[in-house]
Protein backbone atom coordinates (compact mmCIF):
# COMPACT_ATOMS: atom_id res chain seq x y z
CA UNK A 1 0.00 0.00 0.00
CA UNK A 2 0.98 3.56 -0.48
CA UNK A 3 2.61 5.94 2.51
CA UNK A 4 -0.26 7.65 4.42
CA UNK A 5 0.60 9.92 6.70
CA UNK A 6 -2.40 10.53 8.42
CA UNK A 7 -2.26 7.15 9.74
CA UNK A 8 1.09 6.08 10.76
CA UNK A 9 1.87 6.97 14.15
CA UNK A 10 6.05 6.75 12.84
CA UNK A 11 4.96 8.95 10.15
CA UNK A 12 3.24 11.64 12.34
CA UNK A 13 6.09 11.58 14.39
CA UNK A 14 8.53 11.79 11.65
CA UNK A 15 6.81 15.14 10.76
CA UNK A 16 6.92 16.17 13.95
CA UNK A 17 10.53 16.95 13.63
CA UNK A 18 10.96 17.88 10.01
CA UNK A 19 8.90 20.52 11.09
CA UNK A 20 10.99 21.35 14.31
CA UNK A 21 14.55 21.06 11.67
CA UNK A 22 13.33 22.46 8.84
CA UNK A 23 14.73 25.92 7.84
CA UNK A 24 12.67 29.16 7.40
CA UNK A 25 9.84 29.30 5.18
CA UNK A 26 10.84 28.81 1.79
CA UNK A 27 13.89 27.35 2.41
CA UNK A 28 15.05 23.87 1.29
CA UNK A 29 15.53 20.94 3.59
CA UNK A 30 18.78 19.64 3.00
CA UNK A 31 20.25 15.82 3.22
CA UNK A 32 23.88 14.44 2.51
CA UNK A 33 26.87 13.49 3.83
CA UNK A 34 30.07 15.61 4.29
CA UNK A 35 33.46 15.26 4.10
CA UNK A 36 33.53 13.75 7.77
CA UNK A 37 30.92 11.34 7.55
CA UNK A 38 30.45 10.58 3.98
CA UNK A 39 31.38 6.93 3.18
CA UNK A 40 30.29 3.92 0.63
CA UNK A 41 29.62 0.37 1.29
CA UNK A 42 29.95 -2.24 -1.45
CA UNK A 43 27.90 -5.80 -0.17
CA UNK A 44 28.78 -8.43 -3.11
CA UNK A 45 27.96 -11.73 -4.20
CA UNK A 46 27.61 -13.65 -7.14
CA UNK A 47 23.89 -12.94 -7.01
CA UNK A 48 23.89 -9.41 -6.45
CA UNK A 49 26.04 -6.21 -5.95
CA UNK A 50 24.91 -3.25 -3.96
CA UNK A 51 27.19 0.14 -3.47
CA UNK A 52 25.55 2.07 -0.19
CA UNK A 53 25.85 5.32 0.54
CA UNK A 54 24.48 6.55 3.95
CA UNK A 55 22.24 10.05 3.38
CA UNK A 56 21.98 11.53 7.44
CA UNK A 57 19.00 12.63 8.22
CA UNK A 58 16.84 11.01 4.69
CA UNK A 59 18.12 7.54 5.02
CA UNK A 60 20.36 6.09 2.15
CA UNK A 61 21.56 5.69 -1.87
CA UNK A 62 21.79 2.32 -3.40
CA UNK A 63 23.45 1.03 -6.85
CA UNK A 64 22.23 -2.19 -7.28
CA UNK A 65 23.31 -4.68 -10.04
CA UNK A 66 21.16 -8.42 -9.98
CA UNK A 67 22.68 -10.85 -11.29
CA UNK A 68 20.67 -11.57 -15.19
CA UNK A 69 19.31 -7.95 -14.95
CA UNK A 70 20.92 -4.41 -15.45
CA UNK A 71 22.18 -1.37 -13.11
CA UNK A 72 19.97 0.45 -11.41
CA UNK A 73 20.48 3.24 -8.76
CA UNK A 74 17.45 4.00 -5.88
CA UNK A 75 16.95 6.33 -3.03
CA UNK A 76 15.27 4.48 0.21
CA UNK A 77 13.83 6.09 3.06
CA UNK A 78 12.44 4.76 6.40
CA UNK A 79 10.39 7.75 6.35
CA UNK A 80 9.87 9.31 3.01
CA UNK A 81 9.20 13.15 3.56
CA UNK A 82 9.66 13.74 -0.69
CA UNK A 83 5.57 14.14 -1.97
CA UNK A 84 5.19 11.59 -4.78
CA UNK A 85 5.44 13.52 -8.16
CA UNK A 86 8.06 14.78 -10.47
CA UNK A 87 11.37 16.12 -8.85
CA UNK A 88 14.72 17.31 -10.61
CA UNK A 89 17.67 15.49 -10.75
CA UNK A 90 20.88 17.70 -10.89
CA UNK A 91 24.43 16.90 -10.79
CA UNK A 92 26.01 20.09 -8.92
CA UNK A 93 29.61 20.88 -7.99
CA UNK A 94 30.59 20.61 -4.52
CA UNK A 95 31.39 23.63 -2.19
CA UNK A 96 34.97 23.28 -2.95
CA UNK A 97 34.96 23.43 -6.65
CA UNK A 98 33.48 27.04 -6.93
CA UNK A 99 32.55 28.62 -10.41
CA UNK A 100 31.39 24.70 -12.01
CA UNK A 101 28.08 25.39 -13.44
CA UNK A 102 25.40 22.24 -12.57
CA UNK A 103 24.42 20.25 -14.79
CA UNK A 104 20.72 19.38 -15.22
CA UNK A 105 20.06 15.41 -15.60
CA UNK A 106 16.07 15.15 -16.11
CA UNK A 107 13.60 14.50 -14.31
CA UNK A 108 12.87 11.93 -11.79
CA UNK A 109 9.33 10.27 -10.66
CA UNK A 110 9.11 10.16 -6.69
CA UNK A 111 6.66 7.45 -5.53
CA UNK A 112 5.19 7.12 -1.86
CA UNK A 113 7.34 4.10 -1.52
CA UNK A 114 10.42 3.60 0.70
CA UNK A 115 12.12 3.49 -2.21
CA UNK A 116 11.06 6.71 -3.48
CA UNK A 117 13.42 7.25 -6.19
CA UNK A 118 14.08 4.42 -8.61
CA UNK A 119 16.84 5.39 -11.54
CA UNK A 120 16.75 3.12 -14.82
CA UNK A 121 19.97 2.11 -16.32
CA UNK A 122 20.81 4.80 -18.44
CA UNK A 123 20.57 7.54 -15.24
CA UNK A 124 22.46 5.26 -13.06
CA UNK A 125 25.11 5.53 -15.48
CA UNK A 126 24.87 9.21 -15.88
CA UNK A 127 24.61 9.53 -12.14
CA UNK A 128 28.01 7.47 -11.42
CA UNK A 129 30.28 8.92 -13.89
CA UNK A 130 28.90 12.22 -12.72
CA UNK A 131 30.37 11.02 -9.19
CA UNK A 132 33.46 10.06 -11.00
CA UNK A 133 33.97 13.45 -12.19
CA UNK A 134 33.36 15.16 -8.67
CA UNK A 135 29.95 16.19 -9.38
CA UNK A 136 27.19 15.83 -6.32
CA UNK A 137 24.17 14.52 -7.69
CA UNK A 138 20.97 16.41 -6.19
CA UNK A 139 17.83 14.88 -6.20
CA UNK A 140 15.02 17.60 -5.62
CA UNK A 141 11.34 17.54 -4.75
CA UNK A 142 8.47 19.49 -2.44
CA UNK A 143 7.87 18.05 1.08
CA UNK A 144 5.05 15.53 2.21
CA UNK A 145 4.38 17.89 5.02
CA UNK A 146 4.17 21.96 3.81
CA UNK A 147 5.73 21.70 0.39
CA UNK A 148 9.05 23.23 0.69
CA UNK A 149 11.60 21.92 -1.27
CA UNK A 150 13.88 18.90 0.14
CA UNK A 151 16.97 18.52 -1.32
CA UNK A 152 18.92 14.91 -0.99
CA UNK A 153 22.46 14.92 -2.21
CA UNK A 154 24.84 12.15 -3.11
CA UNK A 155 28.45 12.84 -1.83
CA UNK A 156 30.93 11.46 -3.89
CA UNK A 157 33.65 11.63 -1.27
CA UNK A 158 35.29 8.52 -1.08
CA UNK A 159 33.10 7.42 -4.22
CA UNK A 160 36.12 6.46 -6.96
CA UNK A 161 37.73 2.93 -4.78
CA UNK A 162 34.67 1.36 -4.09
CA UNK A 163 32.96 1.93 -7.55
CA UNK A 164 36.22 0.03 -8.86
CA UNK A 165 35.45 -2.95 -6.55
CA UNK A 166 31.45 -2.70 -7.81
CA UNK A 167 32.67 -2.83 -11.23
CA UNK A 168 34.75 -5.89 -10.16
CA UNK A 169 31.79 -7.49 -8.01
CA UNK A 170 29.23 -7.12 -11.61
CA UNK A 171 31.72 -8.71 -14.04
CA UNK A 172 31.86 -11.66 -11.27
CA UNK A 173 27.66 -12.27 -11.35
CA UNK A 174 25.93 -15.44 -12.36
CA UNK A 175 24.17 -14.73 -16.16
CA UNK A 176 21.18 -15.08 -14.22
CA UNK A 177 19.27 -14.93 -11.38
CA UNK A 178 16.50 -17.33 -9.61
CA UNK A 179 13.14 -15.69 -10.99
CA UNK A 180 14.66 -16.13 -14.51
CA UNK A 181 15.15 -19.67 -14.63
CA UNK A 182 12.56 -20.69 -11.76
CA UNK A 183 10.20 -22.08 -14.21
CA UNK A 184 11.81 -22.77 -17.61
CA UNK A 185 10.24 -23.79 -21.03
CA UNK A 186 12.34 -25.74 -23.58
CA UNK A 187 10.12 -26.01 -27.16
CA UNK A 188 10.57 -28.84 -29.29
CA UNK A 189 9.50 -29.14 -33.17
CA UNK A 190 6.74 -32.02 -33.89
CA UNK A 191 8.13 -35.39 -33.24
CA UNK A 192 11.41 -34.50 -31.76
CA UNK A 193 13.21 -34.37 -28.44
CA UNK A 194 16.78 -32.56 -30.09
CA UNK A 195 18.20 -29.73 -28.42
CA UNK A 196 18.59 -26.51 -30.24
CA UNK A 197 21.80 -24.28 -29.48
CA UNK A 198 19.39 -21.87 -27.53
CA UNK A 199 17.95 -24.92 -25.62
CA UNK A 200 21.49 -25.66 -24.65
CA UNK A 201 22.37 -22.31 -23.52
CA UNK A 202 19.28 -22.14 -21.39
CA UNK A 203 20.19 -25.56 -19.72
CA UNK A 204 23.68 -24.02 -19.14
CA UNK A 205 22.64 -21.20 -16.93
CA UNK A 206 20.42 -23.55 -15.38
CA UNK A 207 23.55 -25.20 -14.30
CA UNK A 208 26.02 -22.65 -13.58
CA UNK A 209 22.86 -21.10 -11.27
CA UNK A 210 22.06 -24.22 -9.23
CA UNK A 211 25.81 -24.81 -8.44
CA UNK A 212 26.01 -21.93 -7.00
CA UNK A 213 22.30 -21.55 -5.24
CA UNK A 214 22.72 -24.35 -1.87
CA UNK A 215 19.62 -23.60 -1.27
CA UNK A 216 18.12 -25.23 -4.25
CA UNK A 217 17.13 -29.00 -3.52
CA UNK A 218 14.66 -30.13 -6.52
CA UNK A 219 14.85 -30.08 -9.82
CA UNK A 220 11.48 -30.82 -11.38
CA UNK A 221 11.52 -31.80 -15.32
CA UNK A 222 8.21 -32.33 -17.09
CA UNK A 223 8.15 -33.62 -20.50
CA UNK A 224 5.16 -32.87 -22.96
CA UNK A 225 3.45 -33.62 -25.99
CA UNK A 226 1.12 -32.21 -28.73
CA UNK A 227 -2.52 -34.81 -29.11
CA UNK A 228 -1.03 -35.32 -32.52
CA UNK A 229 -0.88 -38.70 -32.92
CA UNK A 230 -1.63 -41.76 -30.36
CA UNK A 231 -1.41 -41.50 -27.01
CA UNK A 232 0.84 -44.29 -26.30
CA UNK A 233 3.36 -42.66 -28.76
CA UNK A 234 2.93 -39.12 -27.28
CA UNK A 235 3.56 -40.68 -23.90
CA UNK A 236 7.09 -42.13 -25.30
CA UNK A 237 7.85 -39.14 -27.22
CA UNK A 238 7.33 -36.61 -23.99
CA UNK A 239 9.57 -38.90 -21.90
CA UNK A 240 12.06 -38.36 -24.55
CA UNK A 241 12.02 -34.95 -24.21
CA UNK A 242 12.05 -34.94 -20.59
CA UNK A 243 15.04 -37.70 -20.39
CA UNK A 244 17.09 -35.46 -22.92
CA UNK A 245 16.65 -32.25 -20.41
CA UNK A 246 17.34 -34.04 -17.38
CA UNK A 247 20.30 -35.84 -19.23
CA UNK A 248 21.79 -32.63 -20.33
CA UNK A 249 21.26 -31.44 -16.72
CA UNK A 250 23.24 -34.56 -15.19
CA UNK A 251 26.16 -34.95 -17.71
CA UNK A 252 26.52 -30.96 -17.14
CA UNK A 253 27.61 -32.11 -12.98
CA UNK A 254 24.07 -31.88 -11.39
CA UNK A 255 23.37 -34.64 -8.73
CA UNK A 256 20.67 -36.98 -10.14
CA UNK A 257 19.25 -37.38 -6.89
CA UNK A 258 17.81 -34.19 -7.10
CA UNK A 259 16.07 -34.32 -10.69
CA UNK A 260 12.53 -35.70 -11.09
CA UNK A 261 11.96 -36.89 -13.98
CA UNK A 262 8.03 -37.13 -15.22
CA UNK A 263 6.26 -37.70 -18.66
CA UNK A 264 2.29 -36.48 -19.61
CA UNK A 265 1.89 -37.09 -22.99
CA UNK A 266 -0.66 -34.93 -24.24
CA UNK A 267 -2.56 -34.30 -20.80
CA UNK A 268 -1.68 -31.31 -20.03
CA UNK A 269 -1.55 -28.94 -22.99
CA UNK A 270 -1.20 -25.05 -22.33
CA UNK A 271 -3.53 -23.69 -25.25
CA UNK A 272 -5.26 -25.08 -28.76
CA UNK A 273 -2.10 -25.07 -30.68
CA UNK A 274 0.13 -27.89 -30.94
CA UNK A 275 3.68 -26.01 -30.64
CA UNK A 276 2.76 -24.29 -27.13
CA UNK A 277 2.48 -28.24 -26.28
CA UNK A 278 5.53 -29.73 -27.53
CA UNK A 279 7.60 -29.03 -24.53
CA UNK A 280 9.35 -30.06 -21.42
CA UNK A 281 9.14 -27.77 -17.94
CA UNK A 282 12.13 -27.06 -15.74
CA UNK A 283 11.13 -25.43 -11.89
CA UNK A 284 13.86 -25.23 -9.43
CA UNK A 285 12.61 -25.75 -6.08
CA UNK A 286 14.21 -23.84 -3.23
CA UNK A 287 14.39 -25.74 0.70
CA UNK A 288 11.58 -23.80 2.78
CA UNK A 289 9.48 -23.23 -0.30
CA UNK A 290 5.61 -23.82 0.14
CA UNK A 291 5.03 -27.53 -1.76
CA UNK A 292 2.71 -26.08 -4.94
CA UNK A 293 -0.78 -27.69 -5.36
CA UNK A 294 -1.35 -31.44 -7.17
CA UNK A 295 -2.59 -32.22 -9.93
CA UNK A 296 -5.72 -35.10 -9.05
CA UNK A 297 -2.98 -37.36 -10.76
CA UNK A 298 -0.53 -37.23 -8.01
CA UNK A 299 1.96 -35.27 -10.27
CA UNK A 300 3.43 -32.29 -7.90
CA UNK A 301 4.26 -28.72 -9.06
CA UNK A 302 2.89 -26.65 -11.77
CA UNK A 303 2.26 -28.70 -14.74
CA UNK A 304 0.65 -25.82 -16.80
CA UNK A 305 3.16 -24.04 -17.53
């Protein structure tokens, strides 16, 4: 749900003393981090890479790189005191670096989230090289509370080092992440289980994820067929498909003990036309996850799909 500030107790509070801080009338609200206190924080894996950047008084700036996806940059706020609209995004020069005109970077939608500033790709980008080059990025919008403006700056003190160590932490992620391979669909042409390079490449990151992933203990592989034909041969001809998935999966260093193998024939199809059906299904299944409903059959997991 969205922020309301009427009825939030932490929110009424949190007014409270924006009010009691805030300058004069008129005046902006101002948030960042000096030269004493401004520092980054890089958290990596090979799933994900955040660089954090503590904002006193507003709460804190994030780039964030998931593994499988692209950069993005947020600001988050335990307490948002931006009103959700458009605000200004400017790169400015520091105090120190007198006479450097700002530079104006766009706009910037601020949502009633605690996120309340979300950056795509392309800004992200623009936003850390302006760091790079000294710049303090300003992101600018009217209050919640009496619609002055609040202005939340990113310091790029101490910025340069641990951008090089991001960089290093996103050239070290997995080619994917969980909820792109979760539930995976390999296509087959009529009356054949062969792999296509694509197929192959799909069953690769599969691979290279789960390795990594402990926490994944199942491997569920459902073969399919189209109602072309008999049912006795569609039966064969989806455990084919499903064998030559889970093969793949096992001759690529995946423990067999954790691949379940299952054929449908033509039971199951997805929609009226044959190719949707010619398939097998791939769904990782993590330890702690709910167990999915059953098909009257006894078959477990999602067999839809």
């Amino acid at each position: 749900m969205g922020f309301r500030p009427r009825n939030n107790p932490m929110t009424v509070l949190a007014a409270c003393l924006f009010s009691v801080f805030l300058p004069a009338s008129g005046q902006a609200a101002s948030y960042g981090a000096g030269i004493e206190n401004s520092q980054w924080y890089l958290a990596e894996s090979v799933f994900e890479c955040r660089l954090v950047h503590e904002v006193p008084g507003y709460g804190r700036a994030v780039f964030y790189h998931r593994a499988g996806e692209s950069l993005s940059f947020f600001l988050e706020s335990e307490s948002p005191l931006m009103r959700p609209g458009r605000g200004s995004l400017v790169a400015e020069a520091p105090s120190w670096r007198p006479g450097v005109a700002p530079r104006p970077l766009g706009t910037v939608n601020v949502s009633d989230d605690r996120r309340q500033v979300t950056l795509d790709t392309r800004l992200a980008f623009v936003l850390a090289r302006g760091l790079l080059d000294g710049m303090r990025p300003v992101v600018t919008r009217e209050s919640w509370f009496d619609g002055r403006p609040v202005r939340v700056y990113v310091s790029n003190i101490n910025f340069s080092g641990e951008y090089q160590q991001y960089q290093r932490c996103t050239s070290n992620l997995l080619p994917v992440n969980f909820d792109q391979i979760r539930r995976s669909r390999i296509p087959f042409a009529s009356g054949s289980s062969q792999l296509s390079d694509r197929d192959r490449k799909l069953l690769e990151n599969i691979v290279t994820y789960v390795i990594a992933d402990s926490t994944v203990e199942r491997i569920f592989v459902d073969g399919h067929s189209d109602s072309i034909g008999s049912r006795i041969n569609n039966r064969a001809l989806s455990e084919d498909r499903a064998n030559v998935v889970a093969d793949y999966l096992k001759a690529r260093g995946l423990d067999e003990n954790m691949i379940t193998v299952r054929a449908h024939g033509d039971q199951y199809p997805v929609s009226n036309r044959p190719a949707d059906n010619r398939r097998t299904n791939i769904r990782l299944q993590r330890a702690g996850d709910q167990p999915e409903l059953q098909q009257a059959n006894g078959y477990g997991g999602d067999l839809r799909g």
